[in-house]
N, C-alpha and C. Protein backbone atom coordinates (compact mmCIF):
# COMPACT_ATOMS: atom_id res chain seq x y z
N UNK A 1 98.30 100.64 95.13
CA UNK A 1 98.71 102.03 95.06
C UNK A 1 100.00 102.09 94.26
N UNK A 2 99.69 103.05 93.12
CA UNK A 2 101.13 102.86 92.18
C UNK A 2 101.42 104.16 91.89
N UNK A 3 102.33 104.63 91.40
CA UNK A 3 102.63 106.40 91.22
C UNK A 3 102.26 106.53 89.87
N UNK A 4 101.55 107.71 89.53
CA UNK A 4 101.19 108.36 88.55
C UNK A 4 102.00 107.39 87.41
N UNK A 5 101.42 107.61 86.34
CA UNK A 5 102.89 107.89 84.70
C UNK A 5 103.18 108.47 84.75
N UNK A 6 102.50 109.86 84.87
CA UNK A 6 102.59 111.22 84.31
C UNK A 6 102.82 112.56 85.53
N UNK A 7 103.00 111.73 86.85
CA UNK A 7 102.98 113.09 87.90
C UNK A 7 103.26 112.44 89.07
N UNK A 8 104.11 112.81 89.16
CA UNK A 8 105.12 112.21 90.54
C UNK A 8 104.52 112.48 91.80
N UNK A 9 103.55 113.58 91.85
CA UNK A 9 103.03 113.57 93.21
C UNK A 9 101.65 112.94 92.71
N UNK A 10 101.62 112.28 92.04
CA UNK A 10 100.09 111.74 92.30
C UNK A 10 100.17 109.99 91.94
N UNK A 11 99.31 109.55 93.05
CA UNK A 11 98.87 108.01 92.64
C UNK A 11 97.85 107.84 92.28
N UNK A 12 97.57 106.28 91.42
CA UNK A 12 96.68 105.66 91.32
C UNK A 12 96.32 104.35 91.97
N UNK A 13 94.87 104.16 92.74
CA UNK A 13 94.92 103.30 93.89
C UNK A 13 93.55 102.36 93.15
N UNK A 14 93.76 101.28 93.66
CA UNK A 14 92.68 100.67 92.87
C UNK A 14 92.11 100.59 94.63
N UNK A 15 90.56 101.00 94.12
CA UNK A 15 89.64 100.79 95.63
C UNK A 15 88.70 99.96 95.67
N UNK A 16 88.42 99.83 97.06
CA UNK A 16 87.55 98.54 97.66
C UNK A 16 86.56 99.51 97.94
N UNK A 17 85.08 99.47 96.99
CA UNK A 17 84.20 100.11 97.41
C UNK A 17 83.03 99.92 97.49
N UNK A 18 82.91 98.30 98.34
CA UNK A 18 82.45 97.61 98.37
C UNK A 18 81.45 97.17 97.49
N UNK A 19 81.90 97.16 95.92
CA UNK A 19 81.15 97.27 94.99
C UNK A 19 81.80 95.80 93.88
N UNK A 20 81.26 95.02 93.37
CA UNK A 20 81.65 93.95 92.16
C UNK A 20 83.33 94.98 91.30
N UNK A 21 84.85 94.44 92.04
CA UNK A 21 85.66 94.56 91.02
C UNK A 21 86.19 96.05 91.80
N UNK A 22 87.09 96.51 92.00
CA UNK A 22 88.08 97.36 92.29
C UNK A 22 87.55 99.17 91.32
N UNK A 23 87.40 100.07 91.87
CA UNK A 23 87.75 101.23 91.41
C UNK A 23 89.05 101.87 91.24
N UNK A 24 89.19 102.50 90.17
CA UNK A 24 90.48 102.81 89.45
C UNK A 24 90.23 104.38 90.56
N UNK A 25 91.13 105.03 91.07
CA UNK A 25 90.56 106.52 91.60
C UNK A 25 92.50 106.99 91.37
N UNK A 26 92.37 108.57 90.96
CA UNK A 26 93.98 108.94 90.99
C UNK A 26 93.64 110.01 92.28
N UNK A 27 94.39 110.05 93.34
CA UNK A 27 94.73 110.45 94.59
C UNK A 27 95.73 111.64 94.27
N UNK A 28 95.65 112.53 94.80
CA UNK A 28 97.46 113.50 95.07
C UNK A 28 97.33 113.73 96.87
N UNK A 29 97.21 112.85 97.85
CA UNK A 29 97.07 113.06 98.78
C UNK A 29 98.45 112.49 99.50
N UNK A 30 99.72 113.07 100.18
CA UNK A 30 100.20 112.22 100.71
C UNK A 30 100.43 111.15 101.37
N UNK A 31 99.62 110.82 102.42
CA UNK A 31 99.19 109.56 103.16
C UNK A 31 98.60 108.58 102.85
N UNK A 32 98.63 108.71 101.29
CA UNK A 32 97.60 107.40 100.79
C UNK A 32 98.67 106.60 100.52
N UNK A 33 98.44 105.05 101.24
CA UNK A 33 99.16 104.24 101.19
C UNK A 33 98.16 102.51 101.22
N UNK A 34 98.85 101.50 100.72
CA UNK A 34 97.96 100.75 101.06
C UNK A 34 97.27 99.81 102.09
N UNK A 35 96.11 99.54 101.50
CA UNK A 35 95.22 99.34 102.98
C UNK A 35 95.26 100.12 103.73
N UNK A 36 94.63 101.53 103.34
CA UNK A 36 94.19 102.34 104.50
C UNK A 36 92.49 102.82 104.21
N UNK A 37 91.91 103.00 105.20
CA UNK A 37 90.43 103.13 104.89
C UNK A 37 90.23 104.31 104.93
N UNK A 38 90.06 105.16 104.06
CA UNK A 38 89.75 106.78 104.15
C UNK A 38 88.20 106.81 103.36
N UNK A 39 87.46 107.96 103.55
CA UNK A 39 86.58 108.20 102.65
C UNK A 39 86.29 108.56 101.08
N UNK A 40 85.72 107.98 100.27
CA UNK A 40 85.27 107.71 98.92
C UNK A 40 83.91 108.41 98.28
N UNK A 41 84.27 109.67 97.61
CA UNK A 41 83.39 110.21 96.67
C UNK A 41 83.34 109.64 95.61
N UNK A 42 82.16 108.70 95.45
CA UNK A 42 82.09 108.54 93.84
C UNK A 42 81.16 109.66 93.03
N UNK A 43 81.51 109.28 91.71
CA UNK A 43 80.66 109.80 90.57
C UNK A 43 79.39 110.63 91.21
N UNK A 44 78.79 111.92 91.08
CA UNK A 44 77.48 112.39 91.61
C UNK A 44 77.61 112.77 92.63
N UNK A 45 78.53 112.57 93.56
CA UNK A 45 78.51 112.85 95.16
C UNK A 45 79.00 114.37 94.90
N UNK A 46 78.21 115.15 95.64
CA UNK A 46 78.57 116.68 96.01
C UNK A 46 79.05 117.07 97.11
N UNK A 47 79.94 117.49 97.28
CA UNK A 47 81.17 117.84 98.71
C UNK A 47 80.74 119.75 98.47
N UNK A 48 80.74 120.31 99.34
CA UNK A 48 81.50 121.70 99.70
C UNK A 48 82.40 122.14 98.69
N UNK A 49 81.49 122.63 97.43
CA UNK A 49 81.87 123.62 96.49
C UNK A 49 82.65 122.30 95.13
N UNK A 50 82.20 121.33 95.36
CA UNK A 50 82.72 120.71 94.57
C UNK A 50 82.00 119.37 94.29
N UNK A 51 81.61 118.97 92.79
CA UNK A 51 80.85 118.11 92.26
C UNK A 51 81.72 116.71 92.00
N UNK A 52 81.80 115.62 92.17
CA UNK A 52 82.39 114.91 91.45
C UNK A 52 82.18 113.92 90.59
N UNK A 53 82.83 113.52 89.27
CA UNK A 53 82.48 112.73 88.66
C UNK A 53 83.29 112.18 88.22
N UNK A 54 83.67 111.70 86.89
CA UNK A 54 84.56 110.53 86.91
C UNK A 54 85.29 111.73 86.22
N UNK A 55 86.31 111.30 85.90
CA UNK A 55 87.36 112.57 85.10
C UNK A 55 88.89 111.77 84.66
N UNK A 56 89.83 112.37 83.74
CA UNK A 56 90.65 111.94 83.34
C UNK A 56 92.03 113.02 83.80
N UNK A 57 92.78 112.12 84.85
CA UNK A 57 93.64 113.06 85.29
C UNK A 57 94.90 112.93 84.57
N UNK A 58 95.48 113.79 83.76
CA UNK A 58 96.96 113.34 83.34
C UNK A 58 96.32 112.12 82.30
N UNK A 59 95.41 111.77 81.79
CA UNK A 59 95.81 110.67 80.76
C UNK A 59 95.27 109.41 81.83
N UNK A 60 95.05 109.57 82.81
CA UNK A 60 94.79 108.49 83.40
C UNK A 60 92.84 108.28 84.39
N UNK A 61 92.13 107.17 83.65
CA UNK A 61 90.43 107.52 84.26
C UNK A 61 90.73 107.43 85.98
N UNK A 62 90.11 108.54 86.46
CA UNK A 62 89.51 108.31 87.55
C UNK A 62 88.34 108.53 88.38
N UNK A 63 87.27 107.24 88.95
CA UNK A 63 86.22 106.97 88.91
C UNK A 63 85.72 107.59 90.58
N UNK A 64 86.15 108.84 90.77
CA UNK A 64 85.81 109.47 92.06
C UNK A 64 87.35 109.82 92.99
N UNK A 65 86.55 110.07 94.35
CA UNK A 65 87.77 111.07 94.77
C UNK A 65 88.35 110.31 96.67
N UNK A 66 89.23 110.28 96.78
CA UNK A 66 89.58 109.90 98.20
C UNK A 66 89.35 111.14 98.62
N UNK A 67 88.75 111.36 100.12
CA UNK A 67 88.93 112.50 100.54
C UNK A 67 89.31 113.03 101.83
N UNK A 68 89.89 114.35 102.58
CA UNK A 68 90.34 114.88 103.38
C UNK A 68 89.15 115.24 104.09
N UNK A 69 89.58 115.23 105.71
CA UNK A 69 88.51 116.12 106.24
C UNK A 69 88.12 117.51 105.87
N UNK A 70 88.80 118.26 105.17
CA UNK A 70 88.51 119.66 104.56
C UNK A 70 87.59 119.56 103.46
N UNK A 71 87.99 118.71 102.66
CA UNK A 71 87.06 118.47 101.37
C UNK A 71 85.66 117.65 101.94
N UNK A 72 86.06 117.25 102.91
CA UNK A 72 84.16 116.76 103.47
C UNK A 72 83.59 118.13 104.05
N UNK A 73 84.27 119.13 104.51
CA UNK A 73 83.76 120.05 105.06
C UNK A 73 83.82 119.94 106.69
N UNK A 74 84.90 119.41 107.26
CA UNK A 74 85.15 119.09 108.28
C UNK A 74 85.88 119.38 109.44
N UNK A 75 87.01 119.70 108.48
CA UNK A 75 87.90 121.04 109.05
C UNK A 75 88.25 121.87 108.31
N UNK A 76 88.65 122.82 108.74
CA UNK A 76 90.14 123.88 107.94
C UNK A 76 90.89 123.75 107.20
N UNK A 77 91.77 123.02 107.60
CA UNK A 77 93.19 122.44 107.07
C UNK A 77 92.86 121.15 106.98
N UNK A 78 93.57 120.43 106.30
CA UNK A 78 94.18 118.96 105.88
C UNK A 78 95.45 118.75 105.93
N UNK A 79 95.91 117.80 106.59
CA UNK A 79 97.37 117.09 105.80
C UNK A 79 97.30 116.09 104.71
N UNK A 80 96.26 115.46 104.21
CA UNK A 80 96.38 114.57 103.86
C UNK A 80 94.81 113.93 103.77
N UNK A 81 94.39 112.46 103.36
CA UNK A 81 93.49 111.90 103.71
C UNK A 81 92.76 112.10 105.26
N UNK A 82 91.41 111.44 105.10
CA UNK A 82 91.08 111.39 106.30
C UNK A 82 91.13 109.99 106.57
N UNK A 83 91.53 109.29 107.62
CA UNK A 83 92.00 108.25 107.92
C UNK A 83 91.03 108.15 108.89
N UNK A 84 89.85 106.87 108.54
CA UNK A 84 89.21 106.07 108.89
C UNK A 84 89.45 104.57 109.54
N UNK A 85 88.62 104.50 110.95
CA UNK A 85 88.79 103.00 111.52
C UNK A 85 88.85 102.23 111.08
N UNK A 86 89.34 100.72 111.12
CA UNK A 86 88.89 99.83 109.54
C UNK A 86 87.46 99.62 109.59
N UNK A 87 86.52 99.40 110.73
CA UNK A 87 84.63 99.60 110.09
C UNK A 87 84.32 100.90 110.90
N UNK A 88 84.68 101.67 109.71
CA UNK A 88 83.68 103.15 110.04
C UNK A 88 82.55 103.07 110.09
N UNK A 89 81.90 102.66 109.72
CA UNK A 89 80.30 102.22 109.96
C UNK A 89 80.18 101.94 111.56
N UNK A 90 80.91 100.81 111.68
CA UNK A 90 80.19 100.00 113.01
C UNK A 90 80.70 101.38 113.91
N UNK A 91 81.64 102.16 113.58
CA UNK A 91 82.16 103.00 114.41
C UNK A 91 81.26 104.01 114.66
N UNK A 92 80.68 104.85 114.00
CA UNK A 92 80.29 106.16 113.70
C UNK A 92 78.66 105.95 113.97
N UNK A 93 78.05 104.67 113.36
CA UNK A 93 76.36 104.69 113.54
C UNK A 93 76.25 104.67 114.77
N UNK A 94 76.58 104.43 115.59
CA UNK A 94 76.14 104.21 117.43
C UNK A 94 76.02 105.89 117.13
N UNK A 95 76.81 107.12 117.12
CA UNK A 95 76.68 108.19 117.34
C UNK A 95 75.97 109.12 116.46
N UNK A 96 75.01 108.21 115.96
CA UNK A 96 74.32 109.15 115.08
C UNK A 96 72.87 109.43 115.47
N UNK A 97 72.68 110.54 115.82
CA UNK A 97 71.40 110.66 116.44
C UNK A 97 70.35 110.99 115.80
N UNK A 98 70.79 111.53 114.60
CA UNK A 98 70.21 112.48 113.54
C UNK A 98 70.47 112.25 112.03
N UNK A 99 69.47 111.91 111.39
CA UNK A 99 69.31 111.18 109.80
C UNK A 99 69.69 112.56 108.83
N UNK A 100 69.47 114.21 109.23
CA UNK A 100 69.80 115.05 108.66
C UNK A 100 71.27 115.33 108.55
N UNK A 101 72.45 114.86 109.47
CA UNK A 101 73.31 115.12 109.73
C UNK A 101 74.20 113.61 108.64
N UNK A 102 73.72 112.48 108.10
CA UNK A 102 74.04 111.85 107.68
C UNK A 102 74.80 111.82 106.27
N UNK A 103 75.93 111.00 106.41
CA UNK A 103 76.99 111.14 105.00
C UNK A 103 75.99 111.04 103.61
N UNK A 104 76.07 111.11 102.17
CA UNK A 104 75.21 110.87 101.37
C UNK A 104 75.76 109.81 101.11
N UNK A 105 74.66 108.35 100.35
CA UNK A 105 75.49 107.21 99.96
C UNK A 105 76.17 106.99 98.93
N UNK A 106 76.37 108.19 98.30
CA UNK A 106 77.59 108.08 97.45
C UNK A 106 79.17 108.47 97.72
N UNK A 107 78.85 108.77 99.16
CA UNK A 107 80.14 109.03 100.06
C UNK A 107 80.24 107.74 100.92
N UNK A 108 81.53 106.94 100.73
CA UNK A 108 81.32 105.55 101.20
C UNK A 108 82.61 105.17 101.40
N UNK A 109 82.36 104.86 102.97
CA UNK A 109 84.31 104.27 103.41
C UNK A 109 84.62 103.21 102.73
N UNK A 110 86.07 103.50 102.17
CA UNK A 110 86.62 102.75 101.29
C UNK A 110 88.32 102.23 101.74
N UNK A 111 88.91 101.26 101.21
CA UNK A 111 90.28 100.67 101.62
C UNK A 111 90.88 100.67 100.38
N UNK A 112 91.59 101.43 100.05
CA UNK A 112 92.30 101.41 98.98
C UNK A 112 93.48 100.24 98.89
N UNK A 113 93.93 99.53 98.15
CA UNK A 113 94.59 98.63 97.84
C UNK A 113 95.41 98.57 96.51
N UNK A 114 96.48 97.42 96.83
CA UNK A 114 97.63 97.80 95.56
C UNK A 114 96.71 97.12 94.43
C-alpha cells in the first residue's frame, strides 16, 4: 500500500487475489492499510448502479475496486472498506442457505499488501 503520485487521498495497493502475481487496484478508502482482507471487484463485476472495469485513475492502471459495505449494497453509510475475517469463505459458507443470495465470482475476498 503506497500513496497515490498524483492524489494524496488515494492509494495504490498491490492485491492478493488469489490469482498468478499481485493486482495493481487504486483505493480512496481510508482504512485501507496493509494486510487487511476486504472485498475485491474485479474487471466485469456489477455492484449496485455501478459496473467495473479496469480504468486509469490519475495516470495510474487500476485492475478493479476494493469495496465498502455500501458499494456491495449492504448498508447505507460506509466509513471506509469492508473489513473481512482473514478466511471469509470458511466464515460466511456455513451460513449460506441459498445459492440465489450468493456473491458473484468476480467479487472475491482479497488481502491487500505492500
Amino acid at each position: 500500500v503506497e500513496r497515490h503520485p498524483e492524489a494524496g487521498r488515494l492509494t495504490v495497493c498491490a492485491v492478493d487475489a488469489g490469482q498468478p502475481g499481485l493486482l495493481q487496484v487504486v483505493c480512496g478508502a481510508p482504512n485501507v492499510t496493509c494486510g487487511i482482507t476486504a472485498p475485491l471487484a474485479l474487471p466485469g463485476a456489477a455492484l449496485p448502479g455501478l459496473d467495473i472495469g479496469r480504468a486509469r485513475v490519475r495516470g495510474v492502471e487500476s485492475h478493479g475496486m476494493l469495496c465498502s459495505a455500501k458499494e456491495l449494497g449492504l448498508s447505507e453509510e460506509s466509513e471506509g472498506l469492508l473489513l473481512l475475517p482473514d478466511d471469509p469463505v470458511r466464515t460466511f459458507a456455513p451460513h449460506s442457505t441459498s445459492t440465489t443470495g450468493s456473491l458473484p465470482s468476480s467479487l472475491l475476498p482479497t488481502a491487500p499488501t505492500a
